[in-house]
C-alpha atoms as a PDB file:
ATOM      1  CA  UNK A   1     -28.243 -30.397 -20.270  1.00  0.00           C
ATOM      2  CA  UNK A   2     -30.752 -33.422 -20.497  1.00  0.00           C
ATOM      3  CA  UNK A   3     -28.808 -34.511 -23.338  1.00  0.00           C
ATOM      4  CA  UNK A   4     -25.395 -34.656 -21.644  1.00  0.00           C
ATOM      5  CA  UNK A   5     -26.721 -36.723 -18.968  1.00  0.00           C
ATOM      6  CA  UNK A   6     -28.684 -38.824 -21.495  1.00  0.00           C
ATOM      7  CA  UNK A   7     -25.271 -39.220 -23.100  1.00  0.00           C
ATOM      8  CA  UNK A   8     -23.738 -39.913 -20.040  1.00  0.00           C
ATOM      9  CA  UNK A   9     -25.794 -42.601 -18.781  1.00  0.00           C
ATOM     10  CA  UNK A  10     -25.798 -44.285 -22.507  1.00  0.00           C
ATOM     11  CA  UNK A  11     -22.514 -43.632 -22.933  1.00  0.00           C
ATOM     12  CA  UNK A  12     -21.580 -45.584 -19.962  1.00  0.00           C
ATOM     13  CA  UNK A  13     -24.195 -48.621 -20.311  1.00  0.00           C
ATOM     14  CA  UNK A  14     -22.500 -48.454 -23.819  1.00  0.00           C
ATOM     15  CA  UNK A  15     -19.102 -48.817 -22.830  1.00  0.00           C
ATOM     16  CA  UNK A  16     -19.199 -51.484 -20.509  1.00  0.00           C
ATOM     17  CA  UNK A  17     -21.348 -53.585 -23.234  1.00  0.00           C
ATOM     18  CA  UNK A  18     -19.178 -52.584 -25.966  1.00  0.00           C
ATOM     19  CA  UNK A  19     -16.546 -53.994 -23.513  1.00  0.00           C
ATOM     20  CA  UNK A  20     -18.072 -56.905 -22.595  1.00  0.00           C
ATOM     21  CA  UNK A  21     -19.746 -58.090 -25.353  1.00  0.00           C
ATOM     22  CA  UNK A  22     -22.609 -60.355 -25.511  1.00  0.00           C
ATOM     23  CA  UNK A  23     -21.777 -61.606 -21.709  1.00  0.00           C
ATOM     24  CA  UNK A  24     -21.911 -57.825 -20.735  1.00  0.00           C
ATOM     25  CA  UNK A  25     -25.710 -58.038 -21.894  1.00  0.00           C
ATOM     26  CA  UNK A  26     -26.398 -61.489 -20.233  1.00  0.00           C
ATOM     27  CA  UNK A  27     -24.596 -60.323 -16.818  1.00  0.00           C
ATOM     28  CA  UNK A  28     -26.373 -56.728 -16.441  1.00  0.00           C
ATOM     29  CA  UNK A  29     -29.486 -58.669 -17.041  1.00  0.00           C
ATOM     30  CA  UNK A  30     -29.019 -60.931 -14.865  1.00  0.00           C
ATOM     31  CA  UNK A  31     -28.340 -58.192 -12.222  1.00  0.00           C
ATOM     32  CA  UNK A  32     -32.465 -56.964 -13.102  1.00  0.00           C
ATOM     33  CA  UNK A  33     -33.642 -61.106 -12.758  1.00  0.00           C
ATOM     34  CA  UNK A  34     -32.017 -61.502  -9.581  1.00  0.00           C
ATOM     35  CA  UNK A  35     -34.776 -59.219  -7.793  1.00  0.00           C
ATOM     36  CA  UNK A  36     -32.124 -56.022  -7.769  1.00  0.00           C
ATOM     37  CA  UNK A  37     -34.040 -52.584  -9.882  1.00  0.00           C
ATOM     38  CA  UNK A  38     -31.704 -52.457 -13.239  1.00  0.00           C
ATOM     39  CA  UNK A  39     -34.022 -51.830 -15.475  1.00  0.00           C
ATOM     40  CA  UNK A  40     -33.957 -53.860 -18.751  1.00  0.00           C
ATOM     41  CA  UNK A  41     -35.931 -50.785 -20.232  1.00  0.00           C
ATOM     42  CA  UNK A  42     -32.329 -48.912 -20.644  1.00  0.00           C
ATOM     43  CA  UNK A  43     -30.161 -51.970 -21.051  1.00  0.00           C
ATOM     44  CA  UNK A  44     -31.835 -53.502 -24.049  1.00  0.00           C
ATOM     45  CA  UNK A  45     -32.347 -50.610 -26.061  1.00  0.00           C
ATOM     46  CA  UNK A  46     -28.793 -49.601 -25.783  1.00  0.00           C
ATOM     47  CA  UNK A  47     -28.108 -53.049 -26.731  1.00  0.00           C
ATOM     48  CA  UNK A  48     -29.645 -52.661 -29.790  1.00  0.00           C
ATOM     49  CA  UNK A  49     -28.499 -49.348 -30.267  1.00  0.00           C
ATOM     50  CA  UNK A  50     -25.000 -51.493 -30.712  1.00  0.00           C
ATOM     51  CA  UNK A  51     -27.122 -53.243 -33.235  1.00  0.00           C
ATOM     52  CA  UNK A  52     -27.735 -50.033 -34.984  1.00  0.00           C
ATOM     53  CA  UNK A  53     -24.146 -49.313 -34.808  1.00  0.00           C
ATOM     54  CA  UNK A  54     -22.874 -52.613 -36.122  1.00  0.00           C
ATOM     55  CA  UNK A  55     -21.348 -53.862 -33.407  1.00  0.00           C
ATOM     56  CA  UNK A  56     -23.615 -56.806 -32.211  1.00  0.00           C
ATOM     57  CA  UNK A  57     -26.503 -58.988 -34.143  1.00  0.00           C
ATOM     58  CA  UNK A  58     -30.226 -57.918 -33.075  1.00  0.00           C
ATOM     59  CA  UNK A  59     -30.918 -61.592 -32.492  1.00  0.00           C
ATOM     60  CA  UNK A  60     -28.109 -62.747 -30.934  1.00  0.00           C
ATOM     61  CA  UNK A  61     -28.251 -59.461 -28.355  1.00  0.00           C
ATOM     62  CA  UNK A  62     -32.036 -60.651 -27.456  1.00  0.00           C
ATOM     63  CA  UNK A  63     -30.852 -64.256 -26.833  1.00  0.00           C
ATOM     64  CA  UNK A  64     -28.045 -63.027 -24.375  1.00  0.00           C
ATOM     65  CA  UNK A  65     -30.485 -60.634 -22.582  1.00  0.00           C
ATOM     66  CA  UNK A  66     -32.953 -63.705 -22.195  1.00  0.00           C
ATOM     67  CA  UNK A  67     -29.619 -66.213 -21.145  1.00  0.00           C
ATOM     68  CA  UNK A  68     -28.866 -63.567 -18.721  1.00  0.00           C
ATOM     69  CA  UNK A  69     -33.250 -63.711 -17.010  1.00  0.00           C
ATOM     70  CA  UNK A  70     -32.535 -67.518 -16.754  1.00  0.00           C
ATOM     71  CA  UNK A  71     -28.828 -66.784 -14.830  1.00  0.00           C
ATOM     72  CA  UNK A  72     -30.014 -64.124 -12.320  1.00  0.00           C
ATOM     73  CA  UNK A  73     -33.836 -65.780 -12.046  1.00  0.00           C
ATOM     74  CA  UNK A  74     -32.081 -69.040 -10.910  1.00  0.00           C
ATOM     75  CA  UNK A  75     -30.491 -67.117  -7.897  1.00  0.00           C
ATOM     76  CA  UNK A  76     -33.861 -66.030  -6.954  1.00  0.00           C
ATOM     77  CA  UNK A  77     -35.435 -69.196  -7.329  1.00  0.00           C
ATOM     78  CA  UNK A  78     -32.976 -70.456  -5.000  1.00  0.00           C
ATOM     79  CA  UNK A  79     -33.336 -67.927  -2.312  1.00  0.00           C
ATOM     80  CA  UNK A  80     -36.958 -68.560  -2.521  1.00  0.00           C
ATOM     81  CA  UNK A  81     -36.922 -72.413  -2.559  1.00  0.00           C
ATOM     82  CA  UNK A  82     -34.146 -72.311   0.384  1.00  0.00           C
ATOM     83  CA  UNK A  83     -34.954 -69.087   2.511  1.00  0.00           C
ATOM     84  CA  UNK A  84     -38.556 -68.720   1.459  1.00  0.00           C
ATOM     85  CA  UNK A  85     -40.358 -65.640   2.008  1.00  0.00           C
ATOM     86  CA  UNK A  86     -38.360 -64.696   5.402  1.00  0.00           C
ATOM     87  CA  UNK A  87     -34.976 -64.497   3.323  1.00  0.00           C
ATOM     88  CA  UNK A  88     -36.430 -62.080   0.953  1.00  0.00           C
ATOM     89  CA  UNK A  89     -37.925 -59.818   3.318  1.00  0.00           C
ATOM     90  CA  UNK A  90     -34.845 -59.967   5.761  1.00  0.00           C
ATOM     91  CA  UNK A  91     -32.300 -58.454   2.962  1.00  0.00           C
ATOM     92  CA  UNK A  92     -34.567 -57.507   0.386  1.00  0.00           C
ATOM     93  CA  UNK A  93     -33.961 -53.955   1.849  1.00  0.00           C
ATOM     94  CA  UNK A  94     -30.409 -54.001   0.982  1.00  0.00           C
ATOM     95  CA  UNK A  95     -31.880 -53.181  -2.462  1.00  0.00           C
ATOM     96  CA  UNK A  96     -34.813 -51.194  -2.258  1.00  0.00           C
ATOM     97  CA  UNK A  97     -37.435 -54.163  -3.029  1.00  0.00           C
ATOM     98  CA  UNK A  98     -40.597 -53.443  -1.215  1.00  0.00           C
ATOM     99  CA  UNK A  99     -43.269 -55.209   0.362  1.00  0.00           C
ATOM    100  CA  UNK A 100     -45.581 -54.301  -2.548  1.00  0.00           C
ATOM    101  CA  UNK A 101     -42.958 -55.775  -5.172  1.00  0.00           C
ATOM    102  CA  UNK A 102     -42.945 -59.361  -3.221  1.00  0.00           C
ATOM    103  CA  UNK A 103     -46.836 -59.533  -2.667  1.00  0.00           C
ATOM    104  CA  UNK A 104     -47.388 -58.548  -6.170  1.00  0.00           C
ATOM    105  CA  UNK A 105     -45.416 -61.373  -7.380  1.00  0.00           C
ATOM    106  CA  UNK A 106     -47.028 -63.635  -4.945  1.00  0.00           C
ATOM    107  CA  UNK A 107     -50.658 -62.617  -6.536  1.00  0.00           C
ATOM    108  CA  UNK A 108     -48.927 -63.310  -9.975  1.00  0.00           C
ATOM    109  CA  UNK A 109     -48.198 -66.879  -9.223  1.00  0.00           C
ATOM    110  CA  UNK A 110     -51.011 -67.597  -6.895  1.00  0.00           C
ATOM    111  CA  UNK A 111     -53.464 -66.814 -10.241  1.00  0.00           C
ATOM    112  CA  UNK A 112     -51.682 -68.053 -12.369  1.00  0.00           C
ATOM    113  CA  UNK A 113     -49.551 -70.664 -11.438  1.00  0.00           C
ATOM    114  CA  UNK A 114     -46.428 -71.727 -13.217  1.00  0.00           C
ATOM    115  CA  UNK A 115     -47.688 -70.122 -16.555  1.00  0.00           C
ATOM    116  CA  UNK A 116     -47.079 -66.835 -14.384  1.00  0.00           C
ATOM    117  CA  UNK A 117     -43.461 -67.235 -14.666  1.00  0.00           C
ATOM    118  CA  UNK A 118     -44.004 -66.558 -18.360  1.00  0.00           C
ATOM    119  CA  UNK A 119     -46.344 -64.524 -18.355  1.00  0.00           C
ATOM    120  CA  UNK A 120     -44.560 -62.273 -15.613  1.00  0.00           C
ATOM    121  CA  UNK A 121     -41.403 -61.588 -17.994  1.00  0.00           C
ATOM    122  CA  UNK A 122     -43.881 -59.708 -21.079  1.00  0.00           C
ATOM    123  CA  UNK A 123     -44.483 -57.544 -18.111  1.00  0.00           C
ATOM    124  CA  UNK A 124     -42.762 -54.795 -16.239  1.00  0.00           C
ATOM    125  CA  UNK A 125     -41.886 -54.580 -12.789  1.00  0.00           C
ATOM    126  CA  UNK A 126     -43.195 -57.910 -11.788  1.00  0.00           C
ATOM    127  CA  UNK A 127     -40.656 -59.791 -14.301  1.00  0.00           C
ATOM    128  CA  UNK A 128     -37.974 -58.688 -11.839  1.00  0.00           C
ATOM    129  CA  UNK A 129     -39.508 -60.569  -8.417  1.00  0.00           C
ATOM    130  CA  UNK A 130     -41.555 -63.430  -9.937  1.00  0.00           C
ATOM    131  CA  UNK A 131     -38.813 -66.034  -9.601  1.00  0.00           C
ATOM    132  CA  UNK A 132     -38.942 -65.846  -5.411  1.00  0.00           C
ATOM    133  CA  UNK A 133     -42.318 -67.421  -5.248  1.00  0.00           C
ATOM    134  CA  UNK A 134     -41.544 -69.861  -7.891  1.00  0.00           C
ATOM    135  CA  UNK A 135     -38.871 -70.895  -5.736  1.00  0.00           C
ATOM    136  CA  UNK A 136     -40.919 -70.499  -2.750  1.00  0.00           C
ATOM    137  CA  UNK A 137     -43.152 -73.085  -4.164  1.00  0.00           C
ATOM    138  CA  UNK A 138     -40.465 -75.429  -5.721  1.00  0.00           C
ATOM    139  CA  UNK A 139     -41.997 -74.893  -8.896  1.00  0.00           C
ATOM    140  CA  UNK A 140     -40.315 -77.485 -11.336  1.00  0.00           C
ATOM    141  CA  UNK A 141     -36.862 -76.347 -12.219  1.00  0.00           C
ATOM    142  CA  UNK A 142     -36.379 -77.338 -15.902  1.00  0.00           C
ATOM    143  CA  UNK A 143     -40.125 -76.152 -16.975  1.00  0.00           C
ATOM    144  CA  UNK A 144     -39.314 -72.743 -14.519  1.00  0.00           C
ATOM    145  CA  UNK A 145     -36.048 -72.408 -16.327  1.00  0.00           C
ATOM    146  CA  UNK A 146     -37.999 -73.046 -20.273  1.00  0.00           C
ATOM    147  CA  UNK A 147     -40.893 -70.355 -19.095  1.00  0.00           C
ATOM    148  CA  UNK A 148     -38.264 -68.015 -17.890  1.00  0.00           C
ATOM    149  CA  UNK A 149     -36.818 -68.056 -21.371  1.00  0.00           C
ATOM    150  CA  UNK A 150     -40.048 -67.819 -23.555  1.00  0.00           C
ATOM    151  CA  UNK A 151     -41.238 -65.046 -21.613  1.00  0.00           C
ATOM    152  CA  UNK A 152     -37.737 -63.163 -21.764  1.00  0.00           C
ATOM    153  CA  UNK A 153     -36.876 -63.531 -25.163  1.00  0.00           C
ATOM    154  CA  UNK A 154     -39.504 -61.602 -26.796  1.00  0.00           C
ATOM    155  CA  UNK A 155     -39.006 -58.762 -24.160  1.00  0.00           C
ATOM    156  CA  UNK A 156     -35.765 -58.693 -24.859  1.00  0.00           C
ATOM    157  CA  UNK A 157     -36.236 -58.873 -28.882  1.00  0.00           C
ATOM    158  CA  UNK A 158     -38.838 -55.998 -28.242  1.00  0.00           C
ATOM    159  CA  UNK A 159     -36.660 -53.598 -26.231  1.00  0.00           C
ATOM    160  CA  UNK A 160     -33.679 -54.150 -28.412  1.00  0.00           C
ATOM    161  CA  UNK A 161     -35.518 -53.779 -31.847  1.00  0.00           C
ATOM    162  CA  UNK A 162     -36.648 -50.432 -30.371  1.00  0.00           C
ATOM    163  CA  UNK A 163     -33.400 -49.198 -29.907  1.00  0.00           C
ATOM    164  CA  UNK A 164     -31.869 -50.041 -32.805  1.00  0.00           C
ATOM    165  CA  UNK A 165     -34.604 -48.440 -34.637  1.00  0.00           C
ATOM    166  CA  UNK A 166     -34.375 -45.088 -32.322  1.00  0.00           C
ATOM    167  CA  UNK A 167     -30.376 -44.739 -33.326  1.00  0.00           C
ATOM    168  CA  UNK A 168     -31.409 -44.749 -36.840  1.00  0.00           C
ATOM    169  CA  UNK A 169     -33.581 -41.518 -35.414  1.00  0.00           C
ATOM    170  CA  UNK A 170     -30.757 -40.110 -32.838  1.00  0.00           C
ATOM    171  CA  UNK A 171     -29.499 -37.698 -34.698  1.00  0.00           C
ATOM    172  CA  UNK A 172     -33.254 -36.178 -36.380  1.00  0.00           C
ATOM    173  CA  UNK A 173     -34.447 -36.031 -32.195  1.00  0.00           C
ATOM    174  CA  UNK A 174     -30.931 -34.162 -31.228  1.00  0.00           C
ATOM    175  CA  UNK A 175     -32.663 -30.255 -31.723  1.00  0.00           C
ATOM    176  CA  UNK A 176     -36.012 -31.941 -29.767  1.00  0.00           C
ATOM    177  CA  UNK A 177     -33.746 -32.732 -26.743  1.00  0.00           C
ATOM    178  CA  UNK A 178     -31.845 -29.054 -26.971  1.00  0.00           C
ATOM    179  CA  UNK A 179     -35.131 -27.771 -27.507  1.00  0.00           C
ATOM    180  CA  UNK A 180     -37.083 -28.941 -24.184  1.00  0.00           C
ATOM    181  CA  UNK A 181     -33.423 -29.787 -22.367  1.00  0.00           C
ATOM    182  CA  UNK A 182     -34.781 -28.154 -19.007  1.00  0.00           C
ATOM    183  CA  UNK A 183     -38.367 -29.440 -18.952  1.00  0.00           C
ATOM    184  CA  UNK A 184     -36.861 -32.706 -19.618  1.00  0.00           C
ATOM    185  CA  UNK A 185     -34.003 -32.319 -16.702  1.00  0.00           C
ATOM    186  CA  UNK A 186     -37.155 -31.355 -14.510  1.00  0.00           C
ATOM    187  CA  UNK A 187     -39.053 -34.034 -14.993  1.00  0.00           C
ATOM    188  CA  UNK A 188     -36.240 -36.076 -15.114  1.00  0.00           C
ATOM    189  CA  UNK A 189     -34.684 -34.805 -11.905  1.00  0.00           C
ATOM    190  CA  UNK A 190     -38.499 -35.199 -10.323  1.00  0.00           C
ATOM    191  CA  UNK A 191     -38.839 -38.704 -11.427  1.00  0.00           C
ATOM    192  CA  UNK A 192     -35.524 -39.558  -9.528  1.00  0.00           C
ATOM    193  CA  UNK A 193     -36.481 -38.575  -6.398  1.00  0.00           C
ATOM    194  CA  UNK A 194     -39.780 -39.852  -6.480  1.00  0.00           C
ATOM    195  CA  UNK A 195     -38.674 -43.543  -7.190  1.00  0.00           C
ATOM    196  CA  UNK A 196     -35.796 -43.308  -4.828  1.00  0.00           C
ATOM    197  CA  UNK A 197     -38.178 -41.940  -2.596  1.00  0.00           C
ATOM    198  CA  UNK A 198     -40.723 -44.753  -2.674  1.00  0.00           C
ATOM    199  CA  UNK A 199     -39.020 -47.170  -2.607  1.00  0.00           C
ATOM    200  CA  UNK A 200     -36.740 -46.266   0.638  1.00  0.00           C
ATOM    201  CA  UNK A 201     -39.992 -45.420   2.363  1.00  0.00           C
ATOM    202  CA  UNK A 202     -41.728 -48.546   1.727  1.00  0.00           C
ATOM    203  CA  UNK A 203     -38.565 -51.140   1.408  1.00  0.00           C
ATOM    204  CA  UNK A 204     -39.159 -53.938   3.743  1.00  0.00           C
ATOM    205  CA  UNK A 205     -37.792 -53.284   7.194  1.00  0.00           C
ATOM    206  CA  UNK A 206     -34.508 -54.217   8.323  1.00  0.00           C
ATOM    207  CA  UNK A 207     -34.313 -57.133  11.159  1.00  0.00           C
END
């Protein structure tokens, strides 16, 4: 069962890249940079299981994903440099950011200044939200925009080299996922709940 949903769920992200193209990549990350949950951890690797399949270059699919951090960071940097932190919080609910998310960030850049926006995107979680107190602080927009890129591109590289090299595998790890299909759907099912769970109990309230 795990692996129909697995196929499901790829087969989808698949499509509308396949679809798309490049752009497809750049947009759906763009979605993750602009502080909404779409994790980059499924998009790129299915990117570069496209690689795998001959459909798309590995280099060229890591520069889109990065294009696409720099499009949806810049709305984020905006709401932070024109809202501030009252913006975020009032319709940061909307999509399940919490108030742990934002004050995380805010740590990030607080340590380590503007090097944080690069520093931020080689790391998980906090890449998504580090552009609102950049913004917040009117961080300069062409070096924001440069560190934003750095910091993405190897990410992206990363994620999408390991999915290309996993479809040379997907067919050798098909019996492993018949095998354990209903401790995976457990644990799978479990995990689910638990981060739609946490995050509706502690996204910011609604004013």
């Amino acid at each position: 069962m795990i692996t129909t949903v697995v196929k499901i769920l790829g087969g989808f992200i698949v499509t509308f890249i396949s679809g798309t193209g490049y752009i497809g990549i750049a947009l759906l990350m763009a979605v993750e940079s602009a502080c909404i949950p779409l994790p980059s951890e499924i998009i790129m690797p299915f990117s570069g299981y496209l690689v795998f399949a001959g459909r798309f270059n590995l280099w060229a699919v890591a520069i889109a994903g990065a294009l696409g951090c720099n499009i949806g960071s810049i709305v984020a940097y905006y709401i932070g440099a024109v809202g501030g932190r009252p913006l975020a919080e009032r319709y940061g609910h909307y999509v399940l950011v919490t108030k742990h998310d934002l004050e995380m960030a805010d740590r990030w850049f607080a340590r380590y200044g503007d090097w944080a926006v690069f520093f931020a995107r080689l790391l998980p979680v906090v890449r998504t939200f580090i552009a609102l107190p950049a913004g917040i602080a009117r961080m300069n927009f062409v070096r924001f925009n440069v560190y934003t890129f750095l910091g993405s591109l190897p990410w992206c590289f990363v994620l999408a080299y390991a999915g290309m090299k996993l479809g040379e595998r997907w067919r050798s790890l098909g019996p492993y996922f018949h095998r354990f299909d209903t401790v995976f759907l457990i644990l799978l099912v479990a995990a689910g709940v638990w981060f739609i769970r946490n995050r509706w109990k502690n996204r910011l309230p609604a004013n």
